[in-house]
N, C-alpha and C. Protein backbone atom coordinates (compact mmCIF):
# COMPACT_ATOMS: atom_id res chain seq x y z
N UNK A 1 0.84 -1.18 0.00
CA UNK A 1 0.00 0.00 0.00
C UNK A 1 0.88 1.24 0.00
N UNK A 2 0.33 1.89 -0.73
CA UNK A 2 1.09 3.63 -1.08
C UNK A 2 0.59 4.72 -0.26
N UNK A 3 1.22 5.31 0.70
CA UNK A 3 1.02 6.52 1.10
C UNK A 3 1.08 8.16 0.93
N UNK A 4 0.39 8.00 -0.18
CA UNK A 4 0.40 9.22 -1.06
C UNK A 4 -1.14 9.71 -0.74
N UNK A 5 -1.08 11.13 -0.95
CA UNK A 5 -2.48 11.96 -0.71
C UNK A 5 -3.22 11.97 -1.92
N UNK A 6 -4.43 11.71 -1.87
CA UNK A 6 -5.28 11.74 -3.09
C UNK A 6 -6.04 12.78 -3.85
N UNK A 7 -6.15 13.38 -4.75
CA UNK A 7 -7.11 14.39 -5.29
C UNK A 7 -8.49 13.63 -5.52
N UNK A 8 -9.81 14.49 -4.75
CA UNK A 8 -11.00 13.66 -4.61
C UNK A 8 -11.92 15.03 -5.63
N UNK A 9 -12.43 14.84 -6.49
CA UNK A 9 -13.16 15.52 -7.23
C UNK A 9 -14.51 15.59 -7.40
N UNK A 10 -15.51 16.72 -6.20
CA UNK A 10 -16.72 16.02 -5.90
C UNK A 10 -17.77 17.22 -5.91
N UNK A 11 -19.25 17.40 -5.96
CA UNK A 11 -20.50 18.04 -6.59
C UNK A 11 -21.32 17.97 -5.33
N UNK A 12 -22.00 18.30 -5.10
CA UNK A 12 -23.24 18.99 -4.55
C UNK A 12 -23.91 19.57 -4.92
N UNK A 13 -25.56 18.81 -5.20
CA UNK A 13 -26.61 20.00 -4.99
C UNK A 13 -27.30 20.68 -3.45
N UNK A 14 -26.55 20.53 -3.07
CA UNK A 14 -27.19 20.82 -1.43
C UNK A 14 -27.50 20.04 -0.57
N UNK A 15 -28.25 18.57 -0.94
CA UNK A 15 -28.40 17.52 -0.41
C UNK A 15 -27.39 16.36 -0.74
N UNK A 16 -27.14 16.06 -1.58
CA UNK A 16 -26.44 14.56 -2.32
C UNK A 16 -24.62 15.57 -2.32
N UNK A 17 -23.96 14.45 -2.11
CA UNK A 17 -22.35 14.67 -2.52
C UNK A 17 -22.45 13.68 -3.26
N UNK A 18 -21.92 14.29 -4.43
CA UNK A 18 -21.37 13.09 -5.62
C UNK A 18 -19.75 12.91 -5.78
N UNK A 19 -19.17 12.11 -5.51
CA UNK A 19 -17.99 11.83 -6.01
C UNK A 19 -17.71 11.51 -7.38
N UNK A 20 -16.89 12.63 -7.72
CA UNK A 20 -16.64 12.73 -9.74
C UNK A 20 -15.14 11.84 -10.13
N UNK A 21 -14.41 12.31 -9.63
CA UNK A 21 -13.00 11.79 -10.10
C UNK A 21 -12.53 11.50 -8.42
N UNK A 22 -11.12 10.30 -8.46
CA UNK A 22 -10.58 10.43 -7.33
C UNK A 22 -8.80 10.13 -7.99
N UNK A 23 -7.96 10.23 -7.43
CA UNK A 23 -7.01 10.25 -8.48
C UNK A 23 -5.68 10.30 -7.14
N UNK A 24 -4.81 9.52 -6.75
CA UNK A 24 -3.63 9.31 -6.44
C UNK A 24 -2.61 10.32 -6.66
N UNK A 25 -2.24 11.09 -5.81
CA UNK A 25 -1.09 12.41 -6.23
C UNK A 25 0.01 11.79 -5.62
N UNK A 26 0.32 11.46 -6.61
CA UNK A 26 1.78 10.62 -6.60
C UNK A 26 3.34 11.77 -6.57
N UNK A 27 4.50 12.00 -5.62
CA UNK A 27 5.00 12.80 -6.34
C UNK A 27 6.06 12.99 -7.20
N UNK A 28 6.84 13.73 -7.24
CA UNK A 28 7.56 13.86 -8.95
C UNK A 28 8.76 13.31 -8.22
N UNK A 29 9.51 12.48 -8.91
CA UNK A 29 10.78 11.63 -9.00
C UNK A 29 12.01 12.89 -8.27
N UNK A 30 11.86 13.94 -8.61
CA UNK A 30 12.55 14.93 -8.52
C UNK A 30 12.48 16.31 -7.57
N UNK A 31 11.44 16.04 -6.63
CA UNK A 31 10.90 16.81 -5.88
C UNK A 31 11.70 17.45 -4.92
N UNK A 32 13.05 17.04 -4.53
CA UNK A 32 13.56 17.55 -3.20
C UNK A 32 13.89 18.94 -3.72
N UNK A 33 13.80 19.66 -2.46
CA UNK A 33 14.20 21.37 -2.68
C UNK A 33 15.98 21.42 -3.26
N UNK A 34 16.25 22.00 -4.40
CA UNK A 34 17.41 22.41 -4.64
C UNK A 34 17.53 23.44 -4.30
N UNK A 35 19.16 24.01 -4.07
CA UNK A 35 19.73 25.39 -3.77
C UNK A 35 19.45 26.23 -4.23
N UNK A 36 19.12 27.42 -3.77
CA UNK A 36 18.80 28.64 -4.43
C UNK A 36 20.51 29.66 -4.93
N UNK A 37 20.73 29.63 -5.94
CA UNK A 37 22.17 30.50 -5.63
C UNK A 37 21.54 31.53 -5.29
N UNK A 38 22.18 32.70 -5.02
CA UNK A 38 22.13 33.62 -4.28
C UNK A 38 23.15 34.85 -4.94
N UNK A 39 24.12 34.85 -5.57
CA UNK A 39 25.03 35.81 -6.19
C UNK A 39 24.91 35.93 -7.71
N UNK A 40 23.79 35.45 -8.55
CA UNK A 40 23.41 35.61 -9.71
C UNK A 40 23.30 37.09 -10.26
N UNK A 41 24.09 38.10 -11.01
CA UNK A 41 23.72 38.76 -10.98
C UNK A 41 22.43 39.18 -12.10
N UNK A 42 21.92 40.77 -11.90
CA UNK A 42 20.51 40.63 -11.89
C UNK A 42 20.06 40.69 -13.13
N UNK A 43 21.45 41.52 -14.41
CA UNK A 43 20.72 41.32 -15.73
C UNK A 43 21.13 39.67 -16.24
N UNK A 44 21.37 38.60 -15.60
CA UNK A 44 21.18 37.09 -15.91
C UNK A 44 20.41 36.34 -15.47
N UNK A 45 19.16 37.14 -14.60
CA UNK A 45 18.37 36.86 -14.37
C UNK A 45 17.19 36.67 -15.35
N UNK A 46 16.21 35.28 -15.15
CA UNK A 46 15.30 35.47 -16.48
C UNK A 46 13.96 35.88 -15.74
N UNK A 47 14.00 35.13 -14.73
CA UNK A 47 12.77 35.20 -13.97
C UNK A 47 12.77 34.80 -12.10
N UNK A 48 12.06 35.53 -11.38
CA UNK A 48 12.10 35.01 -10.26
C UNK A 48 10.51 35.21 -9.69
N UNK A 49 10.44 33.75 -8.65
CA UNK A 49 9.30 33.55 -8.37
C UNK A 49 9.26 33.21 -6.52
N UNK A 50 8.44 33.62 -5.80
CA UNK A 50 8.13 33.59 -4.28
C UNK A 50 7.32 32.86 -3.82
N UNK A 51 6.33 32.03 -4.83
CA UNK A 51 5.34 31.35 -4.90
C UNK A 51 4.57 30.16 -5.86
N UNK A 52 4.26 29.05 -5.51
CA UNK A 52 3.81 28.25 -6.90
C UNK A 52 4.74 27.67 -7.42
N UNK A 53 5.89 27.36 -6.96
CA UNK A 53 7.05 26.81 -7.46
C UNK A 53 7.37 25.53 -7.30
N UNK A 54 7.32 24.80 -8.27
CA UNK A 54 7.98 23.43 -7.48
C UNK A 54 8.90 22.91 -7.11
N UNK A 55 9.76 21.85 -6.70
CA UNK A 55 10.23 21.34 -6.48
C UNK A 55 11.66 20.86 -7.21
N UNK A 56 12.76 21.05 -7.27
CA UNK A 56 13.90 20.45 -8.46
C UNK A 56 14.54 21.46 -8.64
N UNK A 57 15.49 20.74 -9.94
CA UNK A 57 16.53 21.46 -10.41
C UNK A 57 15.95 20.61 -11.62
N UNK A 58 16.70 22.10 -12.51
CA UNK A 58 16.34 21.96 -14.31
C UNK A 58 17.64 22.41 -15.39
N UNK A 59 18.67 20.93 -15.43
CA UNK A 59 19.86 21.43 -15.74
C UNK A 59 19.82 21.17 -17.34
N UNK A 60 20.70 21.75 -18.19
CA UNK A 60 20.65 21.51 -19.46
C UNK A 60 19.54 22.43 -20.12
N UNK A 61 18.96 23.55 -19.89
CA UNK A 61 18.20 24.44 -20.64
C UNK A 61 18.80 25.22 -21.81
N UNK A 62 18.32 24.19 -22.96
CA UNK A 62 18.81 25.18 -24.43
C UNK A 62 17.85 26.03 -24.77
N UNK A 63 16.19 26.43 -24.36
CA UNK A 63 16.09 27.77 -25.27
C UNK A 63 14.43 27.60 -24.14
N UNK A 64 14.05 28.76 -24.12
CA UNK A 64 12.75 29.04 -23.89
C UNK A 64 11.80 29.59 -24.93
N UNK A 65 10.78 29.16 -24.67
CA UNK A 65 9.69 29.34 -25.62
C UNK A 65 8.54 30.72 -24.94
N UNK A 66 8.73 31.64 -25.05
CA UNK A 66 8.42 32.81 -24.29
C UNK A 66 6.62 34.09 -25.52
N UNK A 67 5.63 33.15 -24.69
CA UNK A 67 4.35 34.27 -25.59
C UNK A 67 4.05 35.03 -24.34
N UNK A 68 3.99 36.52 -24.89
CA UNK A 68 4.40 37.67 -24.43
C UNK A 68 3.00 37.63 -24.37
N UNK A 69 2.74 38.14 -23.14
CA UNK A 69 1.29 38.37 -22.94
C UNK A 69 0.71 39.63 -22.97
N UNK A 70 1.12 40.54 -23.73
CA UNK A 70 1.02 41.49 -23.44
C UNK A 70 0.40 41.96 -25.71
N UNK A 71 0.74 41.28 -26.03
CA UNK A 71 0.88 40.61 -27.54
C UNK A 71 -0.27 39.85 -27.24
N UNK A 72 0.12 38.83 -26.62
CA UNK A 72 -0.99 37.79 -26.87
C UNK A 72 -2.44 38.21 -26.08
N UNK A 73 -2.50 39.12 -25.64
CA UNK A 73 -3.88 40.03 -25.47
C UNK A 73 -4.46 40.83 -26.20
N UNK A 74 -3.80 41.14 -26.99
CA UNK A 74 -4.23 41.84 -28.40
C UNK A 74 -4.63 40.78 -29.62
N UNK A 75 -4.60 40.04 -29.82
CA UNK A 75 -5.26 38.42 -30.77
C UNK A 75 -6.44 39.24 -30.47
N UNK A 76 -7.24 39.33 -31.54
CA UNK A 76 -8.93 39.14 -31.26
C UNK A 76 -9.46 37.89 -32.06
N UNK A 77 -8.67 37.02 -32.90
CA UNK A 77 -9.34 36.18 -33.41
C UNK A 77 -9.12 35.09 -32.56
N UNK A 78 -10.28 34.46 -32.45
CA UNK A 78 -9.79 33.41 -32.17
C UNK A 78 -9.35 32.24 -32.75
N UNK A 79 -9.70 32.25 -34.32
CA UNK A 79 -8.78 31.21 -35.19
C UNK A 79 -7.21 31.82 -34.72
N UNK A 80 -6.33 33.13 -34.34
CA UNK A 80 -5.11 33.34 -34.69
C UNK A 80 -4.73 32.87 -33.01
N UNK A 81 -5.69 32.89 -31.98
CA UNK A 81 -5.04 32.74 -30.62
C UNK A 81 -4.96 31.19 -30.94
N UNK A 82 -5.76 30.42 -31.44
CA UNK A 82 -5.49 28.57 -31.51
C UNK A 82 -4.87 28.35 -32.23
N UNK A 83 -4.33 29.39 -33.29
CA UNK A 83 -2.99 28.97 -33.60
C UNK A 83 -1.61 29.27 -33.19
N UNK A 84 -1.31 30.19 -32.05
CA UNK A 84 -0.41 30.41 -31.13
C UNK A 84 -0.20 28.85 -30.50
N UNK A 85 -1.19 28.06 -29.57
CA UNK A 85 -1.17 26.71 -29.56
C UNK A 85 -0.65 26.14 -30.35
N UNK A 86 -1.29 26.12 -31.50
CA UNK A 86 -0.89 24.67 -32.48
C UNK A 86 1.15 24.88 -32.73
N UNK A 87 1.26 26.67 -32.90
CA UNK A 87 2.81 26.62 -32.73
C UNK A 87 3.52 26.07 -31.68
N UNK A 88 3.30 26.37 -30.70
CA UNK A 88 3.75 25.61 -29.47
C UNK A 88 3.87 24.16 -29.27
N UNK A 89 2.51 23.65 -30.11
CA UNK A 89 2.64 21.96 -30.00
C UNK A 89 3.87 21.81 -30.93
N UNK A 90 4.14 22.57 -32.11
CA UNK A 90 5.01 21.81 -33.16
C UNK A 90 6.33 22.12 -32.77
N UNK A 91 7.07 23.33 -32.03
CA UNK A 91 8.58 23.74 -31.27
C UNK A 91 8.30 22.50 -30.23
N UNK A 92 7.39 22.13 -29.48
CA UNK A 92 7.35 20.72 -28.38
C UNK A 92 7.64 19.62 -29.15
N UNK A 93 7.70 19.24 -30.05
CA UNK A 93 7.92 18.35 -30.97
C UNK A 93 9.93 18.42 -31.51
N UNK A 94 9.87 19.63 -31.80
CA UNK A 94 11.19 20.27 -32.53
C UNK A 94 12.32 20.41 -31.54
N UNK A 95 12.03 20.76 -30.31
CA UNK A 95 13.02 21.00 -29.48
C UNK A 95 13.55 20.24 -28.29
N UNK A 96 14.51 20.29 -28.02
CA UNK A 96 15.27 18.90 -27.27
C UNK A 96 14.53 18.22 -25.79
N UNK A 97 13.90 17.45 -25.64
CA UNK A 97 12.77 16.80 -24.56
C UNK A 97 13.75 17.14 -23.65
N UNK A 98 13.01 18.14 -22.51
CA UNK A 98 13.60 18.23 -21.01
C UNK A 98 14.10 19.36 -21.01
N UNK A 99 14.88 19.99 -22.52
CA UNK A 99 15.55 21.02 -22.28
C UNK A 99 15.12 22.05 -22.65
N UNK A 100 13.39 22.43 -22.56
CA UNK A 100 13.39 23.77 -23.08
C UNK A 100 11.85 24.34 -21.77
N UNK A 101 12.02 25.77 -21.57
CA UNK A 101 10.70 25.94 -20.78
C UNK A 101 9.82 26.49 -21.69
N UNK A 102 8.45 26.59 -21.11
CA UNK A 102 7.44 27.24 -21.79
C UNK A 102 7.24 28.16 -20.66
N UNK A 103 6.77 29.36 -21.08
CA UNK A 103 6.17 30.78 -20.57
C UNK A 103 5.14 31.23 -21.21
N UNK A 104 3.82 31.66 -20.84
CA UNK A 104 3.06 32.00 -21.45
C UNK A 104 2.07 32.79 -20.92
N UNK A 105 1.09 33.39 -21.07
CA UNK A 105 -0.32 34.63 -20.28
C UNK A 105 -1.04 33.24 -20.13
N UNK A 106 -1.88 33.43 -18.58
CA UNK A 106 -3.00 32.66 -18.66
C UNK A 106 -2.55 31.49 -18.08
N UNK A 107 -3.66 30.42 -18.29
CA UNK A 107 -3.69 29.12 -18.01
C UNK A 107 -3.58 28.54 -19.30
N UNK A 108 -2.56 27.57 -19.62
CA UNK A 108 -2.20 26.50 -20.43
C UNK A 108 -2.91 25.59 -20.20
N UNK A 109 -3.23 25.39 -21.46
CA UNK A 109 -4.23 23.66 -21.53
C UNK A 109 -6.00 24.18 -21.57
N UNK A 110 -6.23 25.60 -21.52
CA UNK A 110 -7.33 25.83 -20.94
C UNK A 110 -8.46 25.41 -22.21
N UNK A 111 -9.47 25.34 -22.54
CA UNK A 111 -10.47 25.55 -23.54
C UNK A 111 -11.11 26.70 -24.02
N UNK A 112 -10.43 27.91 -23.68
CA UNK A 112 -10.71 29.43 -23.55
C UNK A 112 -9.49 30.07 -23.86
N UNK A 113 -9.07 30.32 -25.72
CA UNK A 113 -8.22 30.66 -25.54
C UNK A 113 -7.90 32.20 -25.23
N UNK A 114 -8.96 33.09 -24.43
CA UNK A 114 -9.33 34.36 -24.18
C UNK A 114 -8.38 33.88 -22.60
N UNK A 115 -8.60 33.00 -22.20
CA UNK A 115 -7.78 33.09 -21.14
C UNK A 115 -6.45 32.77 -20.77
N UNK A 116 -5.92 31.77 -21.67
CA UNK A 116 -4.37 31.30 -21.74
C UNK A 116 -4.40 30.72 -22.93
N UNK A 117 -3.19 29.89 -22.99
CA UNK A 117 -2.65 29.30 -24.11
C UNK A 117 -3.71 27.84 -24.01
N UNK A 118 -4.60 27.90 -26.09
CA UNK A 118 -4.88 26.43 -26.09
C UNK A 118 -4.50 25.54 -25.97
N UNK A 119 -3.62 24.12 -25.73
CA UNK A 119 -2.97 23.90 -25.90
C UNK A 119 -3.18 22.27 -25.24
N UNK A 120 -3.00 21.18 -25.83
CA UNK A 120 -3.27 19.62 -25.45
C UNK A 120 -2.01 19.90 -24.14
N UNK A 121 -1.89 17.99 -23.33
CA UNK A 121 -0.99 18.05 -22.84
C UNK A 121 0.58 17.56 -23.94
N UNK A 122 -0.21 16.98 -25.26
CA UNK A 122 0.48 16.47 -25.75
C UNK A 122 1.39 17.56 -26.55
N UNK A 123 0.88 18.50 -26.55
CA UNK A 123 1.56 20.01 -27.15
C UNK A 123 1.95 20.04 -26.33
N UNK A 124 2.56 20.10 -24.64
CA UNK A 124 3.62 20.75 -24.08
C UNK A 124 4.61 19.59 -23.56
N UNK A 125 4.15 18.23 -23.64
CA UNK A 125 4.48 16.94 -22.72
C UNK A 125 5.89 16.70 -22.66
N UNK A 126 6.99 17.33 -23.62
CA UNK A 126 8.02 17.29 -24.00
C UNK A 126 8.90 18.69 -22.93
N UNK A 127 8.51 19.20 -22.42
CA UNK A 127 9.01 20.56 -21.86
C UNK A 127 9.38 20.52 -20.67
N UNK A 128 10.37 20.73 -19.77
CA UNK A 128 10.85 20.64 -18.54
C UNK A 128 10.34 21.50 -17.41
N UNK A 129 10.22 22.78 -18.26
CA UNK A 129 9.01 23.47 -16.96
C UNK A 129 8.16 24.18 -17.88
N UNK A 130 6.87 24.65 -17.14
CA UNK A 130 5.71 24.99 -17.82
C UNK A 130 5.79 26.15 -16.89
N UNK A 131 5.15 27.07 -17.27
CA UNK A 131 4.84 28.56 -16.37
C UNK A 131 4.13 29.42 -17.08
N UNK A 132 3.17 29.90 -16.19
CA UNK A 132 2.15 30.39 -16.24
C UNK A 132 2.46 31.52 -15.74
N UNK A 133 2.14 32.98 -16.79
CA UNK A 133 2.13 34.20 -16.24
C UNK A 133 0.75 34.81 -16.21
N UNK A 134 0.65 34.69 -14.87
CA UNK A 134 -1.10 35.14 -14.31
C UNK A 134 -0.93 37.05 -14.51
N UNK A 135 -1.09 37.27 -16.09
CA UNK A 135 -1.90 37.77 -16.51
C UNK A 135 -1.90 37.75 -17.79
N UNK A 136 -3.20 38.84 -18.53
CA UNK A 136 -3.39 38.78 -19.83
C UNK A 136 -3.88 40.32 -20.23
N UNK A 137 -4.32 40.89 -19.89
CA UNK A 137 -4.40 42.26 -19.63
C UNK A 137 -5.18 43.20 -18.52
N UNK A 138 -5.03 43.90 -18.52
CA UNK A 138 -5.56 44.92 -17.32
C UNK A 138 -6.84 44.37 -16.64
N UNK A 139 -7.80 44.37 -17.39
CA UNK A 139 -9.11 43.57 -16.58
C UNK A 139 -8.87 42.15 -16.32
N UNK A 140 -8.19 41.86 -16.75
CA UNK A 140 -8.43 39.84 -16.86
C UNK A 140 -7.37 38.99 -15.86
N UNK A 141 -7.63 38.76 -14.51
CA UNK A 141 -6.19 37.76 -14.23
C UNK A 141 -7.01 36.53 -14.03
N UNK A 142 -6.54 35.33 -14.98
CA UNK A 142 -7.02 33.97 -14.49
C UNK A 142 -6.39 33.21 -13.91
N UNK A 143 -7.30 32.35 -13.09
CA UNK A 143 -7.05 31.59 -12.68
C UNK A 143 -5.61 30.92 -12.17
N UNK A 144 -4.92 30.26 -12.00
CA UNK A 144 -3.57 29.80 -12.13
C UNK A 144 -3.99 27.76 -12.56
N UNK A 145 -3.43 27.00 -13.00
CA UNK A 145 -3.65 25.64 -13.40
C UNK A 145 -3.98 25.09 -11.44
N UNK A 146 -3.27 25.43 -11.02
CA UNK A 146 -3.31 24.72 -9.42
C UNK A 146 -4.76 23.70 -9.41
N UNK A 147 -4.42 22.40 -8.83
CA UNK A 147 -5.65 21.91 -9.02
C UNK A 147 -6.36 21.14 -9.82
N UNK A 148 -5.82 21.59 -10.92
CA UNK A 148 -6.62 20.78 -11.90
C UNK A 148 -5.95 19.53 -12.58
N UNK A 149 -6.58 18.83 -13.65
CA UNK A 149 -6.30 17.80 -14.02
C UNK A 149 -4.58 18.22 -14.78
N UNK A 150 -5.14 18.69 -15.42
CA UNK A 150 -3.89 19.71 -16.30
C UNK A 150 -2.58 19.11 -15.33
N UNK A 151 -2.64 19.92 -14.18
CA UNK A 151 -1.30 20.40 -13.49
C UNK A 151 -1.00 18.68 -12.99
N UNK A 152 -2.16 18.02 -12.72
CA UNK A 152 -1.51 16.74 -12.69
C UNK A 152 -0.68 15.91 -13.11
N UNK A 153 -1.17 16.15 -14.69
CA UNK A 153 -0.54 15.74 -15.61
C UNK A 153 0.96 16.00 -15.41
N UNK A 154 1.08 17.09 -15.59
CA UNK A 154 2.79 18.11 -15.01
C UNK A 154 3.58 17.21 -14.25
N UNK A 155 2.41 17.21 -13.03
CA UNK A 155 3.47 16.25 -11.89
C UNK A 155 3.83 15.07 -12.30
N UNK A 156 2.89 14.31 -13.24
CA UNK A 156 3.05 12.34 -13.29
C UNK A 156 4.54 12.46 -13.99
N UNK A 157 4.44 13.48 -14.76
CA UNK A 157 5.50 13.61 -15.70
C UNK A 157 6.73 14.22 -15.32
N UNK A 158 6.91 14.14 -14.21
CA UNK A 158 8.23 15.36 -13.53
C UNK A 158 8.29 16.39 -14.28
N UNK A 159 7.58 16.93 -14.80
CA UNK A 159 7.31 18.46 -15.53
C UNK A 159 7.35 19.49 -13.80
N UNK A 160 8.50 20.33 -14.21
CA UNK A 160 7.67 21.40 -13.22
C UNK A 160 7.09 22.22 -13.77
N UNK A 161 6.78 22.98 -12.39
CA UNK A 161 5.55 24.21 -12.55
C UNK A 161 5.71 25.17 -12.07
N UNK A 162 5.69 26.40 -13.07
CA UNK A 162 6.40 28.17 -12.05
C UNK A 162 4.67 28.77 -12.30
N UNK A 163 4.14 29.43 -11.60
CA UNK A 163 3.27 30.49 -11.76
C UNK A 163 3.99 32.10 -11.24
N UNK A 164 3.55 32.87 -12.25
CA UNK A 164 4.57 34.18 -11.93
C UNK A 164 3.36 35.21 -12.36
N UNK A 165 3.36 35.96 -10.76
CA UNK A 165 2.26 37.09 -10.91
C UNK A 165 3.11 38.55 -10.88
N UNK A 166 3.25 39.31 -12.04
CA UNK A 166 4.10 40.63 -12.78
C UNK A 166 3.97 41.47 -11.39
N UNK A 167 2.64 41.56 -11.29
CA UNK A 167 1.73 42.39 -11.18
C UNK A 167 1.81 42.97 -9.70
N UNK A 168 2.24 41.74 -8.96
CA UNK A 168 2.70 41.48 -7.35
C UNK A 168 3.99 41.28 -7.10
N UNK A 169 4.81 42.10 -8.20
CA UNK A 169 6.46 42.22 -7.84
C UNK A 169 7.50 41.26 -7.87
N UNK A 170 6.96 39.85 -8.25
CA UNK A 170 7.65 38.58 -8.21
C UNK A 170 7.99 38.21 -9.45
């Protein structure tokens, strides 16, 4: 028997609890806290985060895949935002498994591409970290993946996970 904590996925109408999904959160092969350096200086910095971070070290990074959300809030079509996705699935395909991150506005994977990047798991499944920049423009901050099936996925796969809010100095 495994002593791992479970994700229980469950409904209410007021009277009845329905149990929807239940699902084993198993964790990532790679989880122990690595070192933070500390003397990095600051224009080699790409990104820093205080929160939502997981677990590891991510050695061997040849290139990031970086949609500017600030761009990608201006798309009004939505044929041109699902094809921002479909690019992303085909560089996940093209670029070296493990060694590249994704950055993007929004929630990845979502069905709304008004809110993040469209995007299968099979479009990012190849990528060493995934990160989510919780925002998309002035009115709109969604959600973060936390939670959901999505981010599961992340973990089965030793994928990590950065969420980075601009907006709150981090």
């Amino acid at each position: 028997a495994y002593n791992y904590p479970v994700d229980i996925e469950f409904a209410s109408n007021g009277r009845d609890l329905y149990l929807l999904q239940c699902r084993a959160q198993t964790p990532a092969r790679h989880c122990a806290p690595a070192p933070i350096p500390r003397d990095i200086p600051h224009d080699r910095l790409v990104f820093t985060a205080h929160r939502h971070v997981s677990n590891g070290s991510v050695p061997d990074i040849t290139h990031i895949v970086y949609v500017d959300p600030e761009q990608y809030s201006r798309i009004e079509s939505l044929e041109r935002l699902t094809a921002v996705g479909r690019a992303v699935g085909k560089l996940n395909k093209l670029l070296p498994k493990r060694q590249f991150i994704l950055m993007g506005p929004g929630r990845w994977g979502t069905s709304d591409p008004f809110l993040g990047i469209p995007v299968t798991f099979a479009e990012v499944n190849r990528s060493a970290v995934l990160c989510e920049i919780v925002q998309m423009h002035e009115n709109l901050v969604p959600d973060v993946s936390l939670g959901t099936h999505f981010l599961n996925e992340l973990v089965e796969t030793d994928m990590l996970y950065v969420a980075l809010f601009p907006r709150k100095g981090d």
